[in-house]
Protein backbone atom coordinates (compact mmCIF):
# COMPACT_ATOMS: atom_id res chain seq x y z
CA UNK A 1 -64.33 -223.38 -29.21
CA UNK A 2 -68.20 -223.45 -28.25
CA UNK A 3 -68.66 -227.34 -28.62
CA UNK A 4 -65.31 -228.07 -26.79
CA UNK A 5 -66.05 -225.79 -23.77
CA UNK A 6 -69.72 -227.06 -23.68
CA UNK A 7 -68.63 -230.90 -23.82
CA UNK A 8 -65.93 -229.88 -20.99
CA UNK A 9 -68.41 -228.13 -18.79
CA UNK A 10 -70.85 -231.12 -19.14
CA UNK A 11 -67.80 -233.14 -18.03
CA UNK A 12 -67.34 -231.47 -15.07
CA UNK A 13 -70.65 -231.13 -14.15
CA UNK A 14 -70.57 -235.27 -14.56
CA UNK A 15 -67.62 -235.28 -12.17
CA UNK A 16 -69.36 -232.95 -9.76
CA UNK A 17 -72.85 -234.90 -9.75
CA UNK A 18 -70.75 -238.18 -9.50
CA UNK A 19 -68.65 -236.91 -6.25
CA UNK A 20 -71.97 -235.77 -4.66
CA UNK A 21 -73.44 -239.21 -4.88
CA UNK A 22 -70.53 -240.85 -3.88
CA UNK A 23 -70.24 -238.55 -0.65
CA UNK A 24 -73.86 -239.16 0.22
CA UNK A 25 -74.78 -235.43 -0.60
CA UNK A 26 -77.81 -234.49 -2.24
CA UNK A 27 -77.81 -233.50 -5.83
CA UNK A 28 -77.16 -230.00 -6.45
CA UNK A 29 -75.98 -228.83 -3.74
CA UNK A 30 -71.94 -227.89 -5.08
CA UNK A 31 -72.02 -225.08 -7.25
CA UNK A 32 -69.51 -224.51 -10.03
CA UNK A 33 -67.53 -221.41 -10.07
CA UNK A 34 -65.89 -221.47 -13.78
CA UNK A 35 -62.12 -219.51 -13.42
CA UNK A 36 -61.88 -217.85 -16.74
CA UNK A 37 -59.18 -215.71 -16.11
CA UNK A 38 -56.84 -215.38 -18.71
CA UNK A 39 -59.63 -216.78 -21.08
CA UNK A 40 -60.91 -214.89 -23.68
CA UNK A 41 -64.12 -212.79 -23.90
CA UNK A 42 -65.84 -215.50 -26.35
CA UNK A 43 -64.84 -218.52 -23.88
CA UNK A 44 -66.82 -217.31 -21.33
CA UNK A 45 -69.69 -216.03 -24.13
CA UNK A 46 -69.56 -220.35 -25.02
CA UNK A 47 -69.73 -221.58 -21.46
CA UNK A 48 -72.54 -218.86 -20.70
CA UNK A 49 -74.28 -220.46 -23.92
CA UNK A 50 -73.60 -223.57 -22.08
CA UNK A 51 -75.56 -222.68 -19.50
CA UNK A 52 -72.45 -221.38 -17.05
CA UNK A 53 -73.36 -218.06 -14.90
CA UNK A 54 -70.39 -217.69 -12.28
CA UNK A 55 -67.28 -216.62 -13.21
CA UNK A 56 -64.09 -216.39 -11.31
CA UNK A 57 -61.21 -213.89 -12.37
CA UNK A 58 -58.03 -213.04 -10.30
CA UNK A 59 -56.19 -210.31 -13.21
CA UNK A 60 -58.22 -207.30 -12.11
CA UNK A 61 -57.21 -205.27 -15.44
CA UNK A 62 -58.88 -208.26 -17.80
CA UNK A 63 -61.59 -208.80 -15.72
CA UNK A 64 -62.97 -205.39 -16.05
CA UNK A 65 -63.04 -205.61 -19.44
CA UNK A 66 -64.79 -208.84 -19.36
CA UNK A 67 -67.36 -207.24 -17.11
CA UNK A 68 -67.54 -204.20 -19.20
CA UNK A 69 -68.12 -206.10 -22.61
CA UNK A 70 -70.69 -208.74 -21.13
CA UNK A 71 -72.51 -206.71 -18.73
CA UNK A 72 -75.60 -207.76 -20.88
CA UNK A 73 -74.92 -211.41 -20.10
CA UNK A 74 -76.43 -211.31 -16.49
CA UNK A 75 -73.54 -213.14 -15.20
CA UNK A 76 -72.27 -213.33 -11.60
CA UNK A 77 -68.49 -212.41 -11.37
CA UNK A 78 -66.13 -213.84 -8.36
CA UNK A 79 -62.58 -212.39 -7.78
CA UNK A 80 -60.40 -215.22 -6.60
CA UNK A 81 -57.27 -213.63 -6.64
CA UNK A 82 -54.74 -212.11 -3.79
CA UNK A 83 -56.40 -208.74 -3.44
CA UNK A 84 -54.12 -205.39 -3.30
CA UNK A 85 -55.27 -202.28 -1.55
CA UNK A 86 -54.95 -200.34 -4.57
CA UNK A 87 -57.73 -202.42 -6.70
CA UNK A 88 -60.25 -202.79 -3.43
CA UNK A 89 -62.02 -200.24 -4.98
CA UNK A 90 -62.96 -201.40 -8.28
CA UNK A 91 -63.71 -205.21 -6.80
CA UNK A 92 -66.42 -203.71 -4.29
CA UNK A 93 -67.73 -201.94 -7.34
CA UNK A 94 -67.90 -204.68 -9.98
CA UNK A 95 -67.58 -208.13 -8.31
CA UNK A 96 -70.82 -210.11 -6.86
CA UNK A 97 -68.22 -212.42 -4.40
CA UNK A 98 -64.72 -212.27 -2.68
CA UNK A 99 -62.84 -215.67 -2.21
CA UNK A 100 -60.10 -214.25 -1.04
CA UNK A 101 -60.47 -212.19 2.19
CA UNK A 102 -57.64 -212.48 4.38
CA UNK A 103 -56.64 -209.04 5.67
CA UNK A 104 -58.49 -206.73 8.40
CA UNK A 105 -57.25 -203.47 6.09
CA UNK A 106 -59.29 -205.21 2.92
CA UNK A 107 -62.17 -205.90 4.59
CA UNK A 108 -62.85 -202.31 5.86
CA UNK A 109 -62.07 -200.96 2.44
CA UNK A 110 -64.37 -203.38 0.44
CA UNK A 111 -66.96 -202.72 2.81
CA UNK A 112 -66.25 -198.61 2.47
CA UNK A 113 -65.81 -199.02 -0.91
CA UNK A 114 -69.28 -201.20 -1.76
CA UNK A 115 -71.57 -198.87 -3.44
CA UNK A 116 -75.26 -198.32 -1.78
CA UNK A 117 -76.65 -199.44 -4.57
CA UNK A 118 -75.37 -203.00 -4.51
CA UNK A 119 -76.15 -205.16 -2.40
CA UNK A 120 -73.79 -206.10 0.18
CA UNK A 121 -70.16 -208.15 -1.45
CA UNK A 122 -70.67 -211.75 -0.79
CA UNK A 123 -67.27 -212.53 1.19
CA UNK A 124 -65.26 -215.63 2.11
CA UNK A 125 -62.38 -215.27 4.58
CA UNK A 126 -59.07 -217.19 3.33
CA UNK A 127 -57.50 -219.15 5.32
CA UNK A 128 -54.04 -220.68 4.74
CA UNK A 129 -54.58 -224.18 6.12
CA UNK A 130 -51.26 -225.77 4.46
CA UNK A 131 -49.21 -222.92 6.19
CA UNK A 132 -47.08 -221.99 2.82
CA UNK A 133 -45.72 -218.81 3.05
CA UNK A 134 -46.32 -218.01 -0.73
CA UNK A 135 -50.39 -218.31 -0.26
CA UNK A 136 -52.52 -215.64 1.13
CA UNK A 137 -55.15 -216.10 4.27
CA UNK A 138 -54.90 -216.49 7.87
CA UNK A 139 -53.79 -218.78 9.71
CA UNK A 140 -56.22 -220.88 11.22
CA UNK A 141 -56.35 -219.32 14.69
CA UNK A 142 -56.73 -215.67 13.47
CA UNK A 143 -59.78 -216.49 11.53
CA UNK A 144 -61.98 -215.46 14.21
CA UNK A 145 -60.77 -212.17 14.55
CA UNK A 146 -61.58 -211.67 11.16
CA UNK A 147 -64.74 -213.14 11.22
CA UNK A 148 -65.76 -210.53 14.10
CA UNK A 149 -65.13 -207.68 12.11
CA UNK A 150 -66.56 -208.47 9.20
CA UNK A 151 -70.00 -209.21 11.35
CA UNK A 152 -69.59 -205.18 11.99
CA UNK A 153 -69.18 -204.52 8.46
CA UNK A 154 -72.77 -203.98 6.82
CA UNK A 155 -71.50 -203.46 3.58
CA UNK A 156 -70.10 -207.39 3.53
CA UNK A 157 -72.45 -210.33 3.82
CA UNK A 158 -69.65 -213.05 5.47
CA UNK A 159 -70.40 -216.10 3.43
CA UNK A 160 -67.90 -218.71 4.73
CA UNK A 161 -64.39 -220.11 3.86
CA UNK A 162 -61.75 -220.67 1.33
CA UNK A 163 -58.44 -222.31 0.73
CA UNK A 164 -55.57 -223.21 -1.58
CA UNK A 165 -54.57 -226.27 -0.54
CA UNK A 166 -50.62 -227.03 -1.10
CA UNK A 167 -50.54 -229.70 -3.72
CA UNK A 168 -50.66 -233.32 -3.24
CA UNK A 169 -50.12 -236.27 -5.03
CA UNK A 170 -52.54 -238.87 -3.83
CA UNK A 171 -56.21 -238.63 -2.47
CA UNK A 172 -55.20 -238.86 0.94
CA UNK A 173 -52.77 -236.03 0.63
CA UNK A 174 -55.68 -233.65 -1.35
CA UNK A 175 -58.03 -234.48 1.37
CA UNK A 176 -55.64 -233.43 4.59
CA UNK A 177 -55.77 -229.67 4.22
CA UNK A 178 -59.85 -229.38 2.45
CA UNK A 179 -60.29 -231.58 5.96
CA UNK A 180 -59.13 -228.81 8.21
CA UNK A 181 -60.99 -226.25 6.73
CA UNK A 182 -64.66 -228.17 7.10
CA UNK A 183 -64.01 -228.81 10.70
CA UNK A 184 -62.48 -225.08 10.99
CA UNK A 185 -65.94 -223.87 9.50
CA UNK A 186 -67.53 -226.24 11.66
CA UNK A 187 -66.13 -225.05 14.97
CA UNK A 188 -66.50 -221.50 14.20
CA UNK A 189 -70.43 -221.80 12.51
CA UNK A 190 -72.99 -220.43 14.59
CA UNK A 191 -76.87 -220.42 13.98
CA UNK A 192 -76.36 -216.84 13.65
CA UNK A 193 -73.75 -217.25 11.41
CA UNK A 194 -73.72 -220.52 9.39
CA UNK A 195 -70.76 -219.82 7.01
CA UNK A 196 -72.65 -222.42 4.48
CA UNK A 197 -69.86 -221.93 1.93
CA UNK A 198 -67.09 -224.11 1.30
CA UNK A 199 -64.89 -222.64 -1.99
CA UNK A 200 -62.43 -225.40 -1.75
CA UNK A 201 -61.64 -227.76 -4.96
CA UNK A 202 -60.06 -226.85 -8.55
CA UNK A 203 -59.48 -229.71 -11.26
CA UNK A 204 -57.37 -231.73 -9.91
CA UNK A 205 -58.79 -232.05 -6.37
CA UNK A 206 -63.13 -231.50 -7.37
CA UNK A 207 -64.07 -235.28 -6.01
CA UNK A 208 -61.85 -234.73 -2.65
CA UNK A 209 -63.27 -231.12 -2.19
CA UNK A 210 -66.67 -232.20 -2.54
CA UNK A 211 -66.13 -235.37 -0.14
CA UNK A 212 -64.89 -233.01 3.07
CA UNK A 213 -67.47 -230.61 2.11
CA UNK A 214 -67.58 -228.34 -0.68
CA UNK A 215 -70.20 -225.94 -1.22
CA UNK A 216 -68.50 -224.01 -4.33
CA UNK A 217 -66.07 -225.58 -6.42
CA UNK A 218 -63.42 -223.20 -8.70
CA UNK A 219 -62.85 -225.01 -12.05
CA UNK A 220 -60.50 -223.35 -14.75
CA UNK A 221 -58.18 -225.80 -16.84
CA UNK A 222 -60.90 -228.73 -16.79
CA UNK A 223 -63.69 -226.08 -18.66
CA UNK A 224 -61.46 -223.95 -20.68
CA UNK A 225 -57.99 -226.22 -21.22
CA UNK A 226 -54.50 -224.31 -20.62
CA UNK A 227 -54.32 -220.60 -19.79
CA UNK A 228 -52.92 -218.14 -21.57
CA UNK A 229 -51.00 -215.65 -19.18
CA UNK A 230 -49.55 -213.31 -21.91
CA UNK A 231 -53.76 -211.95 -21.35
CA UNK A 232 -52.34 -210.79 -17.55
């Protein structure tokens, strides 16, 4: 397991250092986000080894008992998933990041929630730029509204924006929707409040993400190969 995750992550990396050169983007400046959810405890222990920190879980359950047997490891954990208002509580208390913020109820009680002696949860607001009903987010034009009260939350530090694009079968499709989101991000940035992070891109899509923009790409099936989702 060690030696294939390592040689995958080094792949991706590759692919991510390729699409920033291609873009005109300097080197380094897309982080990965490696979605272990539904991986075991010693996949992420091999892509740590590998030289992996962030980690992105969506099954609150399993992630807490990732957290709890690594908490050693010094890693930086990301919940990615839809969040319910009965689990805000443990994500203010054991994640680093949010990527998906998209509800004015969620945001008060993450920032309620965060304990004083964390810093503030690193937030990105969701937004639903394909319009599919099944995805989380906001639409496009409620986004500022959101963004306004997380400025008044202290307890969040508003980071930028996120999407799940709807799938697509050629580049020009993948690129539409991560489009819309960079010049959303763009018209809504302020000096004050940059929103420098893009988390846009998975496997499929990593080249087109990083093209319109990217600052944090989320890479599961690429690193770790198929999930297993009897681990839910």
């Amino acid at each position: 397991m060690t030696d294939s995750i390592k040689q995958r992550l080094e792949s991706v990396r590759q692919r991510i250092r390729q699409a920033e050169a291609a873009s005109g983007r300097p080197d380094g400046c897309v982080s990965l986000l490696a979605v272990s959810k539904t991986q075991p405890v010693e996949a992420v222990i091999a892509a740590h080894e590998a030289g992996q920190r962030a980690f992105g879980e969506n099954y609150l359950q399993d992630a807490l008992e990732k957290i709890k047997q690594l908490a050693g490891l010094g890693l930086e954990w990301h919940f990615i998933g839809r969040i319910q208002s009965n689990k805000t509580r443990d994500i203010a208390a054991h994640f680093d990041w949010v990527h998906g913020l998209g509800d004015a109820k969620h945001a008060r009680r993450l920032a309620d929630q965060r304990p004083d002696d964390l810093p503030p949860l690193n937030v990105c607001i969701q937004i639903n730029v394909s319009g599919e009903q099944s995805k989380g987010g906001v639409e496009p034009e409620q986004a500022m509204e959101l963004i306004e009260l997380c400025r008044t939350l202290p307890r969040l530090s508003l980071r930028g924006l996120m999407t799940i694009p709807a799938v697509a079968a050629d580049s020009d499709g993948k690129r539409g929707p991560l489009h819309k989101l960079r010049l959303l991000r763009d018209r809504l940035a302020t000096p004050e409040l940059p929103l420098d992070a893009l988390s846009m891109g998975m496997s499929g899509d990593l080249e087109e993400a990083i093209a319109e923009g990217a600052t944090i790409v989320r890479i599961g099936t690429a690193i770790f190969g198929p999930r297993n989702y009897d681990r839910q």
